[in-house]
C-alpha atoms as a PDB file:
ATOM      1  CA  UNK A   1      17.108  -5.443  12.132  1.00  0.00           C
ATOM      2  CA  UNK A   2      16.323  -2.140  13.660  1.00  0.00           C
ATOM      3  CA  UNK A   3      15.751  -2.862  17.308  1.00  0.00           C
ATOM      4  CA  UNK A   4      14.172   0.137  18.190  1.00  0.00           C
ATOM      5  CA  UNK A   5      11.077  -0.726  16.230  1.00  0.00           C
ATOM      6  CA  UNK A   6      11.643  -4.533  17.266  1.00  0.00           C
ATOM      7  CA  UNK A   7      11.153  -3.342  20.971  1.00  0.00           C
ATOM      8  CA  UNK A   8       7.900  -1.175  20.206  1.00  0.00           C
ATOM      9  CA  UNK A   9       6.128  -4.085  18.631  1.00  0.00           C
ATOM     10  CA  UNK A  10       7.318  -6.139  22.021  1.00  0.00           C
ATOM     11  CA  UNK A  11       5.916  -3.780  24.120  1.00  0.00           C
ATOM     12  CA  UNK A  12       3.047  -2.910  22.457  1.00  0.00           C
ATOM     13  CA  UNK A  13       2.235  -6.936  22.102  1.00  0.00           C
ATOM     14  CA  UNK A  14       2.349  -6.947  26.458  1.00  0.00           C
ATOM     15  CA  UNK A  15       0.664  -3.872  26.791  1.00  0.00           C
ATOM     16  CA  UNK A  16      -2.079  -5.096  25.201  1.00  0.00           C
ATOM     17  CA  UNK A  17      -1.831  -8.392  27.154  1.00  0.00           C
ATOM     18  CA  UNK A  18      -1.692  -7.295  30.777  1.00  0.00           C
ATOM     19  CA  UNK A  19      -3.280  -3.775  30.371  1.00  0.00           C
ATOM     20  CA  UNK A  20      -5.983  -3.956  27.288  1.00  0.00           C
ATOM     21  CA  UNK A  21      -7.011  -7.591  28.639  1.00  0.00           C
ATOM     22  CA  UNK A  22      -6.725  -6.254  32.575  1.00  0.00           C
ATOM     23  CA  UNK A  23     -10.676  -6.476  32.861  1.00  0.00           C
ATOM     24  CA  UNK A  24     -10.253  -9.777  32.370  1.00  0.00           C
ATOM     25  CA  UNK A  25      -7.730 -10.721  35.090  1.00  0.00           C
ATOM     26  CA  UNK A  26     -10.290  -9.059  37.467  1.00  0.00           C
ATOM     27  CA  UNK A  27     -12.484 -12.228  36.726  1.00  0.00           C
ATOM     28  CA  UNK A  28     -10.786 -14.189  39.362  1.00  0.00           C
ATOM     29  CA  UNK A  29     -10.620 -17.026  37.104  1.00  0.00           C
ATOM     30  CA  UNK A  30      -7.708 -19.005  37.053  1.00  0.00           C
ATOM     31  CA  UNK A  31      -6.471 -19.945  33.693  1.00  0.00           C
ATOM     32  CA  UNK A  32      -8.697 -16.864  31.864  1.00  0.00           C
ATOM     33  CA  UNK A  33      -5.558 -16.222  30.355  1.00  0.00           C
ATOM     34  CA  UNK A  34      -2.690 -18.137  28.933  1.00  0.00           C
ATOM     35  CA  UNK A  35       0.693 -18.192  30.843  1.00  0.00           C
ATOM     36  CA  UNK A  36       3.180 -15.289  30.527  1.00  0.00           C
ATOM     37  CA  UNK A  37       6.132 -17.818  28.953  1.00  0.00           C
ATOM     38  CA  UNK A  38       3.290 -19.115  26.455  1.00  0.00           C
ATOM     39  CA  UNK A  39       2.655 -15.797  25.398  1.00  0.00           C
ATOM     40  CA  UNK A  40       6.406 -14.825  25.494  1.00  0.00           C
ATOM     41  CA  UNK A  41       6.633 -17.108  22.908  1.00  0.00           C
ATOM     42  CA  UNK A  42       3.715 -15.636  20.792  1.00  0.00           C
ATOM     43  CA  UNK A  43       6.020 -12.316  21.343  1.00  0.00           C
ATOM     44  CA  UNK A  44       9.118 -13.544  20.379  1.00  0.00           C
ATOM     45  CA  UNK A  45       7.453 -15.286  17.374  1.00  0.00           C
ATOM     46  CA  UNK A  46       6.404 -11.822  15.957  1.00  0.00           C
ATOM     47  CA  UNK A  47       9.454 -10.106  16.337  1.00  0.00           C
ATOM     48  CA  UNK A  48      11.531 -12.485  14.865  1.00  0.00           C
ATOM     49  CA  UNK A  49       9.339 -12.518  12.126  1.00  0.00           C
ATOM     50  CA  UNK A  50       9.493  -8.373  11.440  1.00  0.00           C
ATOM     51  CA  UNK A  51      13.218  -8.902  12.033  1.00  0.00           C
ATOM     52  CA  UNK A  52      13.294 -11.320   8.980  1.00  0.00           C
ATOM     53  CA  UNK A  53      11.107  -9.046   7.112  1.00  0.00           C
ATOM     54  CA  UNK A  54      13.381  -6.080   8.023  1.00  0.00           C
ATOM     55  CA  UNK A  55      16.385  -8.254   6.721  1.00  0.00           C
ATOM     56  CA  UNK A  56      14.907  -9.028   3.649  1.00  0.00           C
ATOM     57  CA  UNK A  57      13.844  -5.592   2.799  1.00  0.00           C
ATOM     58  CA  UNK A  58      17.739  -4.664   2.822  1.00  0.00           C
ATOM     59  CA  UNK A  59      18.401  -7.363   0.634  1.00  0.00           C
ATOM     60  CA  UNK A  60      16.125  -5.962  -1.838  1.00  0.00           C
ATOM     61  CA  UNK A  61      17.446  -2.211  -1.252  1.00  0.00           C
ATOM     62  CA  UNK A  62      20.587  -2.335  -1.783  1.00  0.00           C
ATOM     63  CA  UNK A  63      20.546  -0.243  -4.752  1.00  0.00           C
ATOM     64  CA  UNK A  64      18.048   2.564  -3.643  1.00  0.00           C
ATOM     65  CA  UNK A  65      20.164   2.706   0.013  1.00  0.00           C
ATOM     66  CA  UNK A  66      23.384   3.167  -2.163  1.00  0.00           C
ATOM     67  CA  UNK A  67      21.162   6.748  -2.736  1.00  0.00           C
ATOM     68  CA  UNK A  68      19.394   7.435   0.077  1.00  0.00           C
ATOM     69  CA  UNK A  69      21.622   6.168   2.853  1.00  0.00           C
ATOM     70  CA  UNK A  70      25.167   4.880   1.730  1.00  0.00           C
ATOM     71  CA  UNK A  71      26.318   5.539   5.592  1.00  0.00           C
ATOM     72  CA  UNK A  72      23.920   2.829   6.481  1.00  0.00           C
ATOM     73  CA  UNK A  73      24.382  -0.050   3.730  1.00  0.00           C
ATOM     74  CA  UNK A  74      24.319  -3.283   5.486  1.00  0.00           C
ATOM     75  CA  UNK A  75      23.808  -5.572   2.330  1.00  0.00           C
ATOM     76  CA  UNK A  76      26.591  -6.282   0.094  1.00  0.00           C
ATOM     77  CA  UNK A  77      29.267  -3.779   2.473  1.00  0.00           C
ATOM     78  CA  UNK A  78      29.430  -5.578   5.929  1.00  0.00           C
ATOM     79  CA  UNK A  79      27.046  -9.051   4.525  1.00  0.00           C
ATOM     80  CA  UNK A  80      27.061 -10.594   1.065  1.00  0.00           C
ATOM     81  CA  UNK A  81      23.313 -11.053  -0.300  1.00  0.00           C
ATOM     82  CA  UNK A  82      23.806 -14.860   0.287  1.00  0.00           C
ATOM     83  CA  UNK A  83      24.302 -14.324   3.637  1.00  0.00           C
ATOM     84  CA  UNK A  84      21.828 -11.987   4.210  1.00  0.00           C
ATOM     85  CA  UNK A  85      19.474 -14.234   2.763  1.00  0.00           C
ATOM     86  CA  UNK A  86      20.284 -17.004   4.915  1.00  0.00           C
ATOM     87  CA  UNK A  87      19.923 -15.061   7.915  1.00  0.00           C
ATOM     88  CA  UNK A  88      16.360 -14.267   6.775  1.00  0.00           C
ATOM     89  CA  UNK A  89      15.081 -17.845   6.429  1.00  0.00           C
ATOM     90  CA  UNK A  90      16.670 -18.265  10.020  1.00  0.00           C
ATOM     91  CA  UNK A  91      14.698 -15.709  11.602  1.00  0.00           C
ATOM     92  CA  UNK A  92      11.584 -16.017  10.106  1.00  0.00           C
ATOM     93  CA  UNK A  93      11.709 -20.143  10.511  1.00  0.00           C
ATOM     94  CA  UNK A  94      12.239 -19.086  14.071  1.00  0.00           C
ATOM     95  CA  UNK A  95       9.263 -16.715  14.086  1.00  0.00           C
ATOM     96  CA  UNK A  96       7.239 -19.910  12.407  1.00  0.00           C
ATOM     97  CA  UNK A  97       8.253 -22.302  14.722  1.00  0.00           C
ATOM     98  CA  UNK A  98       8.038 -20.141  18.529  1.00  0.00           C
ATOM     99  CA  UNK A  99       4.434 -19.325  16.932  1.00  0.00           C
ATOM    100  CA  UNK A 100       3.585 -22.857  16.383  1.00  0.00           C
ATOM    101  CA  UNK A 101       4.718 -23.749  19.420  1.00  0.00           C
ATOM    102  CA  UNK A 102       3.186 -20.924  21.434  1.00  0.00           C
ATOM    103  CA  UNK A 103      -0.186 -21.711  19.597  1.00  0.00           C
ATOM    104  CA  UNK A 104       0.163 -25.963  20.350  1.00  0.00           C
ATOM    105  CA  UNK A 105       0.304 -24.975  23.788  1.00  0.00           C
ATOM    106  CA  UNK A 106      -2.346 -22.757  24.500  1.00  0.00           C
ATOM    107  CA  UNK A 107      -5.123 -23.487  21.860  1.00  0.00           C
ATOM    108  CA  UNK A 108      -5.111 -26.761  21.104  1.00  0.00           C
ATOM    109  CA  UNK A 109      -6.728 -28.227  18.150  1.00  0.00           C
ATOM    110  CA  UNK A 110      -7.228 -24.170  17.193  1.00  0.00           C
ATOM    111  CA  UNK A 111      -3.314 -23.991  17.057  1.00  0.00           C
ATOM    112  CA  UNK A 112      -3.621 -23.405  13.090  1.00  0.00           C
ATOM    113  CA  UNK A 113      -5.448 -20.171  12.821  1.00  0.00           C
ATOM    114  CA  UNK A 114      -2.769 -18.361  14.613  1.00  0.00           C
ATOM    115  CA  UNK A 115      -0.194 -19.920  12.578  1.00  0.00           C
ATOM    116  CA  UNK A 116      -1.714 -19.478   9.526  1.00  0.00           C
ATOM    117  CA  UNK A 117      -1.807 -15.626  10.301  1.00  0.00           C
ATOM    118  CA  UNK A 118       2.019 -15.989  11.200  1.00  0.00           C
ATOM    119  CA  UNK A 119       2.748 -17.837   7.646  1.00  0.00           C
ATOM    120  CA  UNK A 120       0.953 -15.196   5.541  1.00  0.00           C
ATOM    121  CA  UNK A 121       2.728 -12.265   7.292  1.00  0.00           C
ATOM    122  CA  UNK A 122       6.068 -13.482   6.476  1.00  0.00           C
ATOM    123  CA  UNK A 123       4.329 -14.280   2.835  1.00  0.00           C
ATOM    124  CA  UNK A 124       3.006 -10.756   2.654  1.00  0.00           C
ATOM    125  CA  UNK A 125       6.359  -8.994   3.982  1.00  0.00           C
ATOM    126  CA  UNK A 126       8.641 -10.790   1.753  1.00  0.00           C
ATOM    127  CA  UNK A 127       6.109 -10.057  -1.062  1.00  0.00           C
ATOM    128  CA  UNK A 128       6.403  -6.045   0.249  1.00  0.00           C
ATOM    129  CA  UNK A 129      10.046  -5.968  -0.203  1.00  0.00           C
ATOM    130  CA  UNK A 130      10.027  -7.916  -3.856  1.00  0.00           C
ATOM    131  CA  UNK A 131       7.186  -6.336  -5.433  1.00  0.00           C
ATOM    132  CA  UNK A 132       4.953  -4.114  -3.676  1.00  0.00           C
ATOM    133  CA  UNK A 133       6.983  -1.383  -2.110  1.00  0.00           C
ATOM    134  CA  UNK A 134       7.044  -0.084  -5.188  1.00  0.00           C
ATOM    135  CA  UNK A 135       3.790   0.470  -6.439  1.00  0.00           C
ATOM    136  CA  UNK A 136       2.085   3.136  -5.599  1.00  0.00           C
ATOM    137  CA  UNK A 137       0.350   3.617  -1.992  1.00  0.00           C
ATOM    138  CA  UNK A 138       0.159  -0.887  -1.968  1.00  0.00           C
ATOM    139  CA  UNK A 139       3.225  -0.948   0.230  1.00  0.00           C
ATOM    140  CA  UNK A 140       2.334   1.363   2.544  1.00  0.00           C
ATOM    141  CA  UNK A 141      -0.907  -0.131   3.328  1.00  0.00           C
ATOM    142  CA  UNK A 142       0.735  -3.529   3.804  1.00  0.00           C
ATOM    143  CA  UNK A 143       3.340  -2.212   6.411  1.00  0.00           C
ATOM    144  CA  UNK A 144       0.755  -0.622   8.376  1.00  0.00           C
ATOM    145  CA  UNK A 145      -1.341  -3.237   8.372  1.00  0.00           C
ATOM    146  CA  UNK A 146       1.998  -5.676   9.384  1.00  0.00           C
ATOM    147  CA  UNK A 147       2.618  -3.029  12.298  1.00  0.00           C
ATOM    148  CA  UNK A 148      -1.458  -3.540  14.040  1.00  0.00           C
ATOM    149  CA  UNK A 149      -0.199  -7.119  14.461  1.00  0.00           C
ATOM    150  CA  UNK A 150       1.159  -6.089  17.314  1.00  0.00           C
ATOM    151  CA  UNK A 151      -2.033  -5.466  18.607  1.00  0.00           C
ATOM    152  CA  UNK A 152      -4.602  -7.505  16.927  1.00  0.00           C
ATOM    153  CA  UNK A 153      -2.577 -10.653  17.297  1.00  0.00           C
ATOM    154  CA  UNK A 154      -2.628 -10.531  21.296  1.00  0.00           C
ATOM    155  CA  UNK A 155      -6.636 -10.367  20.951  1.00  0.00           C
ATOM    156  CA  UNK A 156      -7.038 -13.096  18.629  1.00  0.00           C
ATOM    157  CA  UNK A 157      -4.832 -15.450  20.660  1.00  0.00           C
ATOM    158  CA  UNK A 158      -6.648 -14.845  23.420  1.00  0.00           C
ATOM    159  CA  UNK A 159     -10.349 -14.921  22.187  1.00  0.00           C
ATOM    160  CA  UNK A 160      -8.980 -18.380  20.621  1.00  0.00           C
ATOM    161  CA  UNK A 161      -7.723 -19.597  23.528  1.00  0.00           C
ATOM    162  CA  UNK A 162     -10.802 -18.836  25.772  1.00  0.00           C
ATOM    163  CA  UNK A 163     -13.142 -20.511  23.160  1.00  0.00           C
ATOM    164  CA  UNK A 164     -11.443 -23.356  23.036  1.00  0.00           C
ATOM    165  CA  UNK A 165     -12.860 -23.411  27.373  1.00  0.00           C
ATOM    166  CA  UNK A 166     -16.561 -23.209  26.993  1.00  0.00           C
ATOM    167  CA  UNK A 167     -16.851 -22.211  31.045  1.00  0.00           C
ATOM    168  CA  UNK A 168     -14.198 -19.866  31.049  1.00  0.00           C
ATOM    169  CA  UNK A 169     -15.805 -17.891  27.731  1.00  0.00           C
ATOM    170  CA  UNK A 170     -19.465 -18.525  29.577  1.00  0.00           C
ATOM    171  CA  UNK A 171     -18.177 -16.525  32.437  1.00  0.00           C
ATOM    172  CA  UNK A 172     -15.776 -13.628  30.560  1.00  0.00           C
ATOM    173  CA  UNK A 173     -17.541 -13.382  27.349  1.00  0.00           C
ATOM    174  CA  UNK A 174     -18.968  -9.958  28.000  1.00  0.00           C
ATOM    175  CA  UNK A 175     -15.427  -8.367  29.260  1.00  0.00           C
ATOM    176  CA  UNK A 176     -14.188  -9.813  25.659  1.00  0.00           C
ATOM    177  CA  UNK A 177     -17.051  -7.669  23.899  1.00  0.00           C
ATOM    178  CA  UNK A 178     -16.287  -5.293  26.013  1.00  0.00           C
ATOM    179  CA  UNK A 179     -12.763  -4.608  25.129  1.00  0.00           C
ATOM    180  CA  UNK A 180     -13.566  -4.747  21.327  1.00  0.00           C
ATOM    181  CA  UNK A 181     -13.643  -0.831  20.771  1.00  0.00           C
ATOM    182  CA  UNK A 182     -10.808  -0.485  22.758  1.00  0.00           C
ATOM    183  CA  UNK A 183      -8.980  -2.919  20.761  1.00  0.00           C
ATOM    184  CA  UNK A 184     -10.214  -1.377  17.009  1.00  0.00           C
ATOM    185  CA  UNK A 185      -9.157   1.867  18.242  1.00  0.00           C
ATOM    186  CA  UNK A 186      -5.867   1.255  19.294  1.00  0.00           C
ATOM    187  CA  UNK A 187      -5.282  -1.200  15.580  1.00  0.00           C
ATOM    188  CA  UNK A 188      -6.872   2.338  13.623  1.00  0.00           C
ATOM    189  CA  UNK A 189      -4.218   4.046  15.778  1.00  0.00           C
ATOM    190  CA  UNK A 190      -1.452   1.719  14.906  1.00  0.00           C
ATOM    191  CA  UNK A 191      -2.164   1.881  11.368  1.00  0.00           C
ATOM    192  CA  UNK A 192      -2.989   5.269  10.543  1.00  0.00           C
ATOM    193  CA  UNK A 193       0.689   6.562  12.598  1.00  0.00           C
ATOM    194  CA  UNK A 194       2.380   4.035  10.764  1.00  0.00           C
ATOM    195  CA  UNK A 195       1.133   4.803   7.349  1.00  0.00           C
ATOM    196  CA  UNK A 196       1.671   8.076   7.859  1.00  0.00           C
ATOM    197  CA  UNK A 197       5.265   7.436   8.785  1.00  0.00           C
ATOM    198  CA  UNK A 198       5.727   5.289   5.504  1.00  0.00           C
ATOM    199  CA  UNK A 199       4.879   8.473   3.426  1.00  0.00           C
ATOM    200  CA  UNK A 200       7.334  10.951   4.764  1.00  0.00           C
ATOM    201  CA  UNK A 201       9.802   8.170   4.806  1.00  0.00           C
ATOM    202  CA  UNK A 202       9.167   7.667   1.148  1.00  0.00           C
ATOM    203  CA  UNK A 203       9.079  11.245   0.819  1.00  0.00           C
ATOM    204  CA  UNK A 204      12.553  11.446   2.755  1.00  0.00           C
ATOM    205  CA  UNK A 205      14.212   8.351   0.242  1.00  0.00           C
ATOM    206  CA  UNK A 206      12.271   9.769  -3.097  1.00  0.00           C
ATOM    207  CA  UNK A 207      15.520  10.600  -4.519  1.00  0.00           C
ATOM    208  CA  UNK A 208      16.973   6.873  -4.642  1.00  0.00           C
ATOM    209  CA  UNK A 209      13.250   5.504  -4.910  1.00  0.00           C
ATOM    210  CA  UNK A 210      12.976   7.616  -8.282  1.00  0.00           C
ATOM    211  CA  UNK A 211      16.573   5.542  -9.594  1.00  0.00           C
ATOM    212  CA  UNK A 212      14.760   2.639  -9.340  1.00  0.00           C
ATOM    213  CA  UNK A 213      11.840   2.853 -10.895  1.00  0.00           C
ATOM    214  CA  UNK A 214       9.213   3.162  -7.824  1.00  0.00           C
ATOM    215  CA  UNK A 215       6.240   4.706  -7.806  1.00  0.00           C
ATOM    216  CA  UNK A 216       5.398   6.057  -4.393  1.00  0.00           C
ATOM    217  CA  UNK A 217       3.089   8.804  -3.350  1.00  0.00           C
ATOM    218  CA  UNK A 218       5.922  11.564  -3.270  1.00  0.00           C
ATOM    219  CA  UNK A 219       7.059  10.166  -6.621  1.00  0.00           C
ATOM    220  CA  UNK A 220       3.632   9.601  -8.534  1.00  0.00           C
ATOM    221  CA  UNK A 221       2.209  13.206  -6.937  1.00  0.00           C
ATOM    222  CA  UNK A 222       4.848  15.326  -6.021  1.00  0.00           C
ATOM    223  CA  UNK A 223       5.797  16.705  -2.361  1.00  0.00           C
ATOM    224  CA  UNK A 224       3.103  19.330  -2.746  1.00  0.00           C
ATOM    225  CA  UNK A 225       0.401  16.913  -3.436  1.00  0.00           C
ATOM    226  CA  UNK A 226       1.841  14.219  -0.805  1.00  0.00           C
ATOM    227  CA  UNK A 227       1.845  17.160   1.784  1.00  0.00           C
ATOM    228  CA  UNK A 228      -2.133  17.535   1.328  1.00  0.00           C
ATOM    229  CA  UNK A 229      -2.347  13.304   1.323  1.00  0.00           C
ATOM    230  CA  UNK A 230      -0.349  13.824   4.778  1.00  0.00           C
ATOM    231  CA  UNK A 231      -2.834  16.447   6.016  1.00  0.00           C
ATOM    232  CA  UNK A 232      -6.128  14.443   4.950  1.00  0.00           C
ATOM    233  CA  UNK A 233      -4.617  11.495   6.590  1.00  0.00           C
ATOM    234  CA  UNK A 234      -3.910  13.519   9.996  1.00  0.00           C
ATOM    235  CA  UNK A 235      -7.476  14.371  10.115  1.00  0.00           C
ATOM    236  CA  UNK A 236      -8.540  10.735  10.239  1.00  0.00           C
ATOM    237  CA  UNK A 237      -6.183  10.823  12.704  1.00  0.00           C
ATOM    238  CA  UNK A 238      -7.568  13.679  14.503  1.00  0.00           C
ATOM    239  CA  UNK A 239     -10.822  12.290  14.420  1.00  0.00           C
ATOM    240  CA  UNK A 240      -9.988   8.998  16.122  1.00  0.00           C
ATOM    241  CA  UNK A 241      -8.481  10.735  18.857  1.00  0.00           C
ATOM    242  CA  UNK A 242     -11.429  13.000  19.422  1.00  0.00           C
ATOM    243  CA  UNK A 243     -13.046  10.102  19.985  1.00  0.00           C
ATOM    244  CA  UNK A 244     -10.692   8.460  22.561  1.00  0.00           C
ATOM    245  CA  UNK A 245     -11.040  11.792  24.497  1.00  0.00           C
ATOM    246  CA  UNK A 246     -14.763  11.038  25.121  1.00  0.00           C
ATOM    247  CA  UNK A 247     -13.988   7.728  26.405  1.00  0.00           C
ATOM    248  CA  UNK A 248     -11.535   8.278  28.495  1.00  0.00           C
ATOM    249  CA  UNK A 249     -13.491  11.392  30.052  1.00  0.00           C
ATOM    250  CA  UNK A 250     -16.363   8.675  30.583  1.00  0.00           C
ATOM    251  CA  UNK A 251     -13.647   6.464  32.243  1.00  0.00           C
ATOM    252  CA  UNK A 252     -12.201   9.426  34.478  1.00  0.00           C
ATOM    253  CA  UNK A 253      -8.656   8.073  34.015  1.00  0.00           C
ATOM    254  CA  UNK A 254      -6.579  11.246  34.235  1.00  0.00           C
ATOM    255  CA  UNK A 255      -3.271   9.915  33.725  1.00  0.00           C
ATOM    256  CA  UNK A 256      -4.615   8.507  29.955  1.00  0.00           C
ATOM    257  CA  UNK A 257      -6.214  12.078  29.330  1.00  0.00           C
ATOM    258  CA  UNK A 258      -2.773  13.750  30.103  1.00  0.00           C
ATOM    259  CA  UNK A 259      -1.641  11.361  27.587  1.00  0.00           C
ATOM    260  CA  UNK A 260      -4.122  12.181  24.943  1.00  0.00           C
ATOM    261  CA  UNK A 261      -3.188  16.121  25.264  1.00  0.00           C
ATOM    262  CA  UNK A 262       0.256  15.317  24.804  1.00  0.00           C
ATOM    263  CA  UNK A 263      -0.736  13.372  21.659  1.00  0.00           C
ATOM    264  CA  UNK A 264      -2.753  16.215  20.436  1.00  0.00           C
ATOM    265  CA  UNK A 265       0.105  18.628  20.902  1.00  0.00           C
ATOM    266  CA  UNK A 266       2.302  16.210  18.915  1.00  0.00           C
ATOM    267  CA  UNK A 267      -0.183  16.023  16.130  1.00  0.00           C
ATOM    268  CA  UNK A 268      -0.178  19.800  15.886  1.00  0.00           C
ATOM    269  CA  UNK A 269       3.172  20.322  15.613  1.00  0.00           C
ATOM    270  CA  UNK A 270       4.096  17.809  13.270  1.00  0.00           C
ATOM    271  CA  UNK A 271       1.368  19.096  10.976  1.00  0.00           C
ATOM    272  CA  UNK A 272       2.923  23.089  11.271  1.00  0.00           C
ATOM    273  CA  UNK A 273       6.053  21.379  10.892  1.00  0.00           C
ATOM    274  CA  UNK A 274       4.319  19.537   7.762  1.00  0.00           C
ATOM    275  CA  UNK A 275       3.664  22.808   6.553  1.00  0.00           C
ATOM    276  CA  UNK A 276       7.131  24.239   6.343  1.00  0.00           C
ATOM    277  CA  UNK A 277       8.649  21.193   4.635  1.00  0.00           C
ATOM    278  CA  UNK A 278      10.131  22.733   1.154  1.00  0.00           C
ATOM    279  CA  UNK A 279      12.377  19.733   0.506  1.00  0.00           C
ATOM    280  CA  UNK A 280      12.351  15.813   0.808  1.00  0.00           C
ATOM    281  CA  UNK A 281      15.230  15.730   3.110  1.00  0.00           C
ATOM    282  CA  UNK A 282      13.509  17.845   5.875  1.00  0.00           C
ATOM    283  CA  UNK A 283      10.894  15.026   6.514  1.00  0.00           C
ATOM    284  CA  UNK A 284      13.136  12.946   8.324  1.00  0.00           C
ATOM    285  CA  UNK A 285      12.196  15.070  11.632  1.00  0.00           C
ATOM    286  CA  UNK A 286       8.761  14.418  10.886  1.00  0.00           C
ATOM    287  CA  UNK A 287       9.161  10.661  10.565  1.00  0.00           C
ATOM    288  CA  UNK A 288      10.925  11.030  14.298  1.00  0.00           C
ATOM    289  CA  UNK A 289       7.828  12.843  15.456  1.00  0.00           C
ATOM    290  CA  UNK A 290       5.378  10.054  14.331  1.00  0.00           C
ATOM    291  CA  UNK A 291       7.270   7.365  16.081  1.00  0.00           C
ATOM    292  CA  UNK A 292       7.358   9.459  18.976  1.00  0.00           C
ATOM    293  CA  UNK A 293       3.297   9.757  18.979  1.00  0.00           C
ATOM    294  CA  UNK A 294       2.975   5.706  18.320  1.00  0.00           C
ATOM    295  CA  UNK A 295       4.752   5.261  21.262  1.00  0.00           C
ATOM    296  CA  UNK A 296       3.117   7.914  23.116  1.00  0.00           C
ATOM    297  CA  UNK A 297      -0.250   6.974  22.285  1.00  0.00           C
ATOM    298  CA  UNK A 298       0.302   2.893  23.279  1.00  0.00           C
ATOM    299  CA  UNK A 299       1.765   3.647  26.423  1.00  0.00           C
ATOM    300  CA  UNK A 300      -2.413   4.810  27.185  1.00  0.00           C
ATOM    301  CA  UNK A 301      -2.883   1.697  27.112  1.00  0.00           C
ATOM    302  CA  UNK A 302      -1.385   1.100  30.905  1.00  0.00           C
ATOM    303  CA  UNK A 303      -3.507   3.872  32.525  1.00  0.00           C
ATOM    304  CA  UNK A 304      -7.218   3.278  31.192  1.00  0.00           C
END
């Protein structure tokens, strides 16, 4: 289920909660938020929900992992694909139901909205691992747009919750507004690190992926061409985080701005590193270096 990236969607889901949405604990309101073990459960909904799409992906892998990592074959070695199957309609009905119940609790007669977004992610990610992770550039876009869940669902719940309480919204609607860039900029950030990731991972598993008929960006272009893809997409990236600099020099948090340099020297290095890739196999260090600058640039999140 890959815990490690299990954990960074946790955290990034309460960083967003009790550091992105500080401004509005400083309301003084009581209630302006919903509990902590309500929003546990909103948490714990998400992950189990990844987990099941994690599991599921295996199932579907088995035969490009037999390539492109036998070491690590999970599906069909240490479970059988009925099993494996079962234990992805556990966790995802376990995703669906914390979610509903999470939702119930806090927002009412509004619970729907945020289980409707909960039902068509585990539609979308079992439709990833079926069909679209192999077409070209579809699959990536859908993983990193799974990944800013982690952020944009924490914002939604609570901009639900506080409309549902029209004195509570009356008094910390402008804070809400207020936290909007900060809350686009930190999704763009989500889902341009993780699509970048998905590339060189593609790029790192284009042997097996070619076996089985996929065609991903290293496949359909080449790792010349997907090299140059990888640079264009770093300057989006560079771009956003030119723009973070500015704020955070208007905010005078100098803990953040450390941050921020350290994410620019990441970004530097992993595009000379980009540069001296020659074969698929080398990426793998790369793909280490973008999870490193995810996690990097969402731990900002506690000092602005």
């Amino acid at each position: 289920m890959r815990w490690p990236n299990l954990l960074i969607i946790a955290i990034t889901m309460c960083l967003v909660y009790y550091f992105l949405m500080a401004p509005l604990f400083a309301i003084g309101i009581a209630g302006v938020l919903p509990s902590s073990p309500t929003f546990l459960l909103l948490v714990v909904s998400l992950v189990f929900i990844v987990a099941g799409g994690y599991v599921i992906n295996d199932y579907y892998d088995v035969e490009m992992d037999k390539v492109n990592k036998p070491e690590k074959l999970i599906v069909g070695k240490i479970f059988s694909e009925k099993e494996a199957k079962f234990f992805y309609n556990v966790l995802s009905m376990i995703g669906l139901l914390t979610g509903l119940a999470s939702s119930i609790i806090a927002l009412k007669s509004n619970f729907y909205m945020i289980f409707a977004i909960l039902l068509l992610l585990v539609c979308v990610l079992y439709s990833y691992s079926s069909t679209y992770k192999k077409k070209f550039l579809i699959g990536n876009i859908i993983v990193s747009l799974s990944v800013t869940m982690a952020v944009f669902l924490p914002w939604i719940f609570e901009v639900l919750y506080v409309s549902g309480n029209a004195l509570i919204l009356s008094v910390c609607r402008d804070k809400l507004v207020h936290n909007i860039p900060f809350v686009l900029i930190y999704m763009g950030f989500a889902f341009i690190t993780t699509l970048l990731r998905e590339i060189v991972k593609d790029a790192e598993d284009m042997d097996g992926d070619a076996l089985t008929n996929c065609r991903t960006i290293p496949i359909a272009c080449g790792l010349k061409k997907t090299k140059i893809i990888i640079c264009v997409i770093m300057l989006a990236l560079f771009v956003l985080l030119g723009y973070y600099h500015v704020i955070i020099i208007n905010l005078h948090a100098n803990v953040a701005m450390a941050l921020m340099i350290l994410l620019d020297i990441i970004s530097i290095m992993s595009v000379v590193n980009l540069i001296k890739i020659k074969e698929s196999r080398e990426f793998h260090k790369l793909s280490v270096s973008f999870k490193i600058l995810m996690v990097v640039g969402m731990l900002t999140m506690i000092f602005i």
